[in-house]
C-alpha atoms as a PDB file:
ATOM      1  CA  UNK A   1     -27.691 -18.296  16.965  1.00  0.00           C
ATOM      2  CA  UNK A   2     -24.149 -16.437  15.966  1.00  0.00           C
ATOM      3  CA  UNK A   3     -24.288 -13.023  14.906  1.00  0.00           C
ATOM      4  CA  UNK A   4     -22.800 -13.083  11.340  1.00  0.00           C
ATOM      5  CA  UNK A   5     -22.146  -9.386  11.264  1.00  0.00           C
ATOM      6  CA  UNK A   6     -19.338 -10.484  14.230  1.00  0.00           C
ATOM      7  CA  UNK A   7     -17.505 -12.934  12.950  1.00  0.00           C
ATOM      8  CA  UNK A   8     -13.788 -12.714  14.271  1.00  0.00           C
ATOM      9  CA  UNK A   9     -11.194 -11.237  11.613  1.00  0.00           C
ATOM     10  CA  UNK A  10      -7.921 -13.236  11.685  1.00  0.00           C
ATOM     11  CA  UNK A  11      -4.900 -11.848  10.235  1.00  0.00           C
ATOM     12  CA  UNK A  12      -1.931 -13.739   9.212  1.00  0.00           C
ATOM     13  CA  UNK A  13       1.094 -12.708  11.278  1.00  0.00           C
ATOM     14  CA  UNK A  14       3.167  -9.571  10.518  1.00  0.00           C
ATOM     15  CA  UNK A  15       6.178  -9.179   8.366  1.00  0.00           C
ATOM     16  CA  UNK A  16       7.928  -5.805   7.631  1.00  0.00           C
ATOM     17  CA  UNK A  17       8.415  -4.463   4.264  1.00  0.00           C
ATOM     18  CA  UNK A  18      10.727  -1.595   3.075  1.00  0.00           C
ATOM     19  CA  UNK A  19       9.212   1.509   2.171  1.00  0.00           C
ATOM     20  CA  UNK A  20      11.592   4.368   1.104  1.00  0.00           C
ATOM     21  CA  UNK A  21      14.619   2.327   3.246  1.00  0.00           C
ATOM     22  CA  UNK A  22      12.725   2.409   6.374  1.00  0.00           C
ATOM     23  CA  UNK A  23      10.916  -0.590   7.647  1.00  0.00           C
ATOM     24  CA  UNK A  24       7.110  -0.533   8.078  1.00  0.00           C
ATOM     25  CA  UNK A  25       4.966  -3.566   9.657  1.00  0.00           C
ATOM     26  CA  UNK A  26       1.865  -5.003   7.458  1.00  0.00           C
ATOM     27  CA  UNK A  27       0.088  -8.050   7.004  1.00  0.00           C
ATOM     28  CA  UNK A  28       0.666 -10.175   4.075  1.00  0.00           C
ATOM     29  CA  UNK A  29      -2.377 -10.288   1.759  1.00  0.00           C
ATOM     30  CA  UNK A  30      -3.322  -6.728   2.390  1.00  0.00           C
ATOM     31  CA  UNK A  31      -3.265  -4.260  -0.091  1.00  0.00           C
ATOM     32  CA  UNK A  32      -0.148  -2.032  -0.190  1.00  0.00           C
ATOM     33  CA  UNK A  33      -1.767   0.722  -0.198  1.00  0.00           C
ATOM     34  CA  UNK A  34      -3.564  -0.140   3.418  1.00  0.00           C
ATOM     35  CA  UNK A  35      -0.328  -1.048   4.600  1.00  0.00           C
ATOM     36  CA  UNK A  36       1.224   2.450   3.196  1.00  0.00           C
ATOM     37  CA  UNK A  37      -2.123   4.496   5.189  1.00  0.00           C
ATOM     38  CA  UNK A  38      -1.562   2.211   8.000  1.00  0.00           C
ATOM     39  CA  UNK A  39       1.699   4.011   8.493  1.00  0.00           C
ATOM     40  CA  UNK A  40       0.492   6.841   8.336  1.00  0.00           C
ATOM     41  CA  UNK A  41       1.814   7.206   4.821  1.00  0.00           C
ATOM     42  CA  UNK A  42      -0.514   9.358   2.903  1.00  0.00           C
ATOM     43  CA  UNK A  43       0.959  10.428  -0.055  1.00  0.00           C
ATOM     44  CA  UNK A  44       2.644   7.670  -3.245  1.00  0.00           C
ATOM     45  CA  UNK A  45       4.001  10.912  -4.702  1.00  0.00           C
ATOM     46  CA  UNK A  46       3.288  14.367  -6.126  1.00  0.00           C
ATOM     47  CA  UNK A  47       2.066  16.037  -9.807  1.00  0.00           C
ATOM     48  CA  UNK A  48       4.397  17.679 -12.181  1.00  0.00           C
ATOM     49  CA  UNK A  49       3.164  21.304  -9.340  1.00  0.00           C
ATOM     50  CA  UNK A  50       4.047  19.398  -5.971  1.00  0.00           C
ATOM     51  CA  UNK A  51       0.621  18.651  -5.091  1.00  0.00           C
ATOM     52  CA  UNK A  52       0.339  15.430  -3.101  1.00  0.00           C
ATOM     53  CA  UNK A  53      -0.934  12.182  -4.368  1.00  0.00           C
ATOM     54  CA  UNK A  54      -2.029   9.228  -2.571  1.00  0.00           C
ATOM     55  CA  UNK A  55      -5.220   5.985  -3.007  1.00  0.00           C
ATOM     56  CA  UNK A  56      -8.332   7.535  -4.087  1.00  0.00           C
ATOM     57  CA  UNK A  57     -10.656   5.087  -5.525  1.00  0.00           C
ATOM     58  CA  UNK A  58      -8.372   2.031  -3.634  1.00  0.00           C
ATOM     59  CA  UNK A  59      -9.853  -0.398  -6.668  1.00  0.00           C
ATOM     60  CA  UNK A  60      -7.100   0.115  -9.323  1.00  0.00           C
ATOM     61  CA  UNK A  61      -8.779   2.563 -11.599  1.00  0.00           C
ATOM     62  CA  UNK A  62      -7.916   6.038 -10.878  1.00  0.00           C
ATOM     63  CA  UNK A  63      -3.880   5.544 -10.786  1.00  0.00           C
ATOM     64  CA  UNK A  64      -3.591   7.911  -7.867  1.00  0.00           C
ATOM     65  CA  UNK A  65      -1.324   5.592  -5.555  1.00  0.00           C
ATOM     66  CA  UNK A  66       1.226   4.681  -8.005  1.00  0.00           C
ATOM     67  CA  UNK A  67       4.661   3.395  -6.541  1.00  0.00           C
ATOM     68  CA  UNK A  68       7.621   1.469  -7.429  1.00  0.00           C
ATOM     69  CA  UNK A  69       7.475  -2.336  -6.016  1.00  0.00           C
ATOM     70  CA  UNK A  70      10.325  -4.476  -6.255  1.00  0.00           C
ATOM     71  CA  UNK A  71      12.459  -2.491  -8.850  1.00  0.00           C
ATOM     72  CA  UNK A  72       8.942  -2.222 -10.990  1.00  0.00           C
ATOM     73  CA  UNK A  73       7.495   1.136 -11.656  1.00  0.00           C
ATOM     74  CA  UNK A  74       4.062   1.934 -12.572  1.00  0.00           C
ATOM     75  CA  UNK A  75       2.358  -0.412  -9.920  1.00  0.00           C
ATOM     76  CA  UNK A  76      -0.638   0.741  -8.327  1.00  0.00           C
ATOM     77  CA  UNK A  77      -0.538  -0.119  -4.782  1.00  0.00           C
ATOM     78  CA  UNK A  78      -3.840  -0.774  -4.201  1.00  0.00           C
ATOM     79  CA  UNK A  79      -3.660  -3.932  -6.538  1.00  0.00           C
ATOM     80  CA  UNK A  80      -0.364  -4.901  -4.912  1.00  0.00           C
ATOM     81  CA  UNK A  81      -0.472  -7.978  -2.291  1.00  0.00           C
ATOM     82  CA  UNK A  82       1.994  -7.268   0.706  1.00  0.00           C
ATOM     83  CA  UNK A  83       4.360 -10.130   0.704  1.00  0.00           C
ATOM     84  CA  UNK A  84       7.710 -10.455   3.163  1.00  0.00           C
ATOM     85  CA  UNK A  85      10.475  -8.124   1.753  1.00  0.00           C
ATOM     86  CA  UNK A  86       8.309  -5.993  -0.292  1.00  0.00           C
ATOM     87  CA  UNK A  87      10.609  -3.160  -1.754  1.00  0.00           C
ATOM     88  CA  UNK A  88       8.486  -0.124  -1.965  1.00  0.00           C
ATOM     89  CA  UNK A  89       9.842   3.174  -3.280  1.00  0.00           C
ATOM     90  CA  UNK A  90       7.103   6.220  -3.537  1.00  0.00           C
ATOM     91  CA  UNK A  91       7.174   9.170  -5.714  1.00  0.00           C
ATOM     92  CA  UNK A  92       7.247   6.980  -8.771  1.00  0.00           C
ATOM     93  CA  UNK A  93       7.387   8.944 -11.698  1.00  0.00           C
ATOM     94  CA  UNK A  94       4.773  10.004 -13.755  1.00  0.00           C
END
């Protein structure tokens, strides 16, 4: 009998996405804002004192990891699909 707690996870294969004009590898149909922590990208931008802001709740309510996608402002990454030539810009404004 198969474990079901085990089952194999299959990702799609990689594409690349621009964050902040650098490239950064992801998997399309992951949320941006895995992608972005993936990277090692922590903070999406800073409040009106500096102080960093990145995903908190990762389920679209808290508005904490905020970017621009595609020329679009105001998008909350965790809510975003990563697609192939994602344009992602952080430090949206607020």
């Amino acid at each position: 009998m198969s474990d079901p707690t085990r089952t194999a996870l299959r990702r799609p294969s990689p594409t690349t996405i621009d964050v902040d004009g650098e490239p950064v590898t992801a998997y399309p149909g992951e949320s941006l804002a895995t992608a972005l922590l993936a990277a090692g990208r922590r903070a999406t931008g800073a409040t009106a004192s500096g102080a960093a802001r990145a995903p908190y709740c990762n389920m679209g309510v808290c508005f904490e990891c905020v970017v621009t996608v595609d020329d679009r402002p105001f998008q909350r990454s965790c809510l975003v699909r990563v697609q192939p030539g994602l344009s992602v810009r952080t430090g949206a404004p607020r």
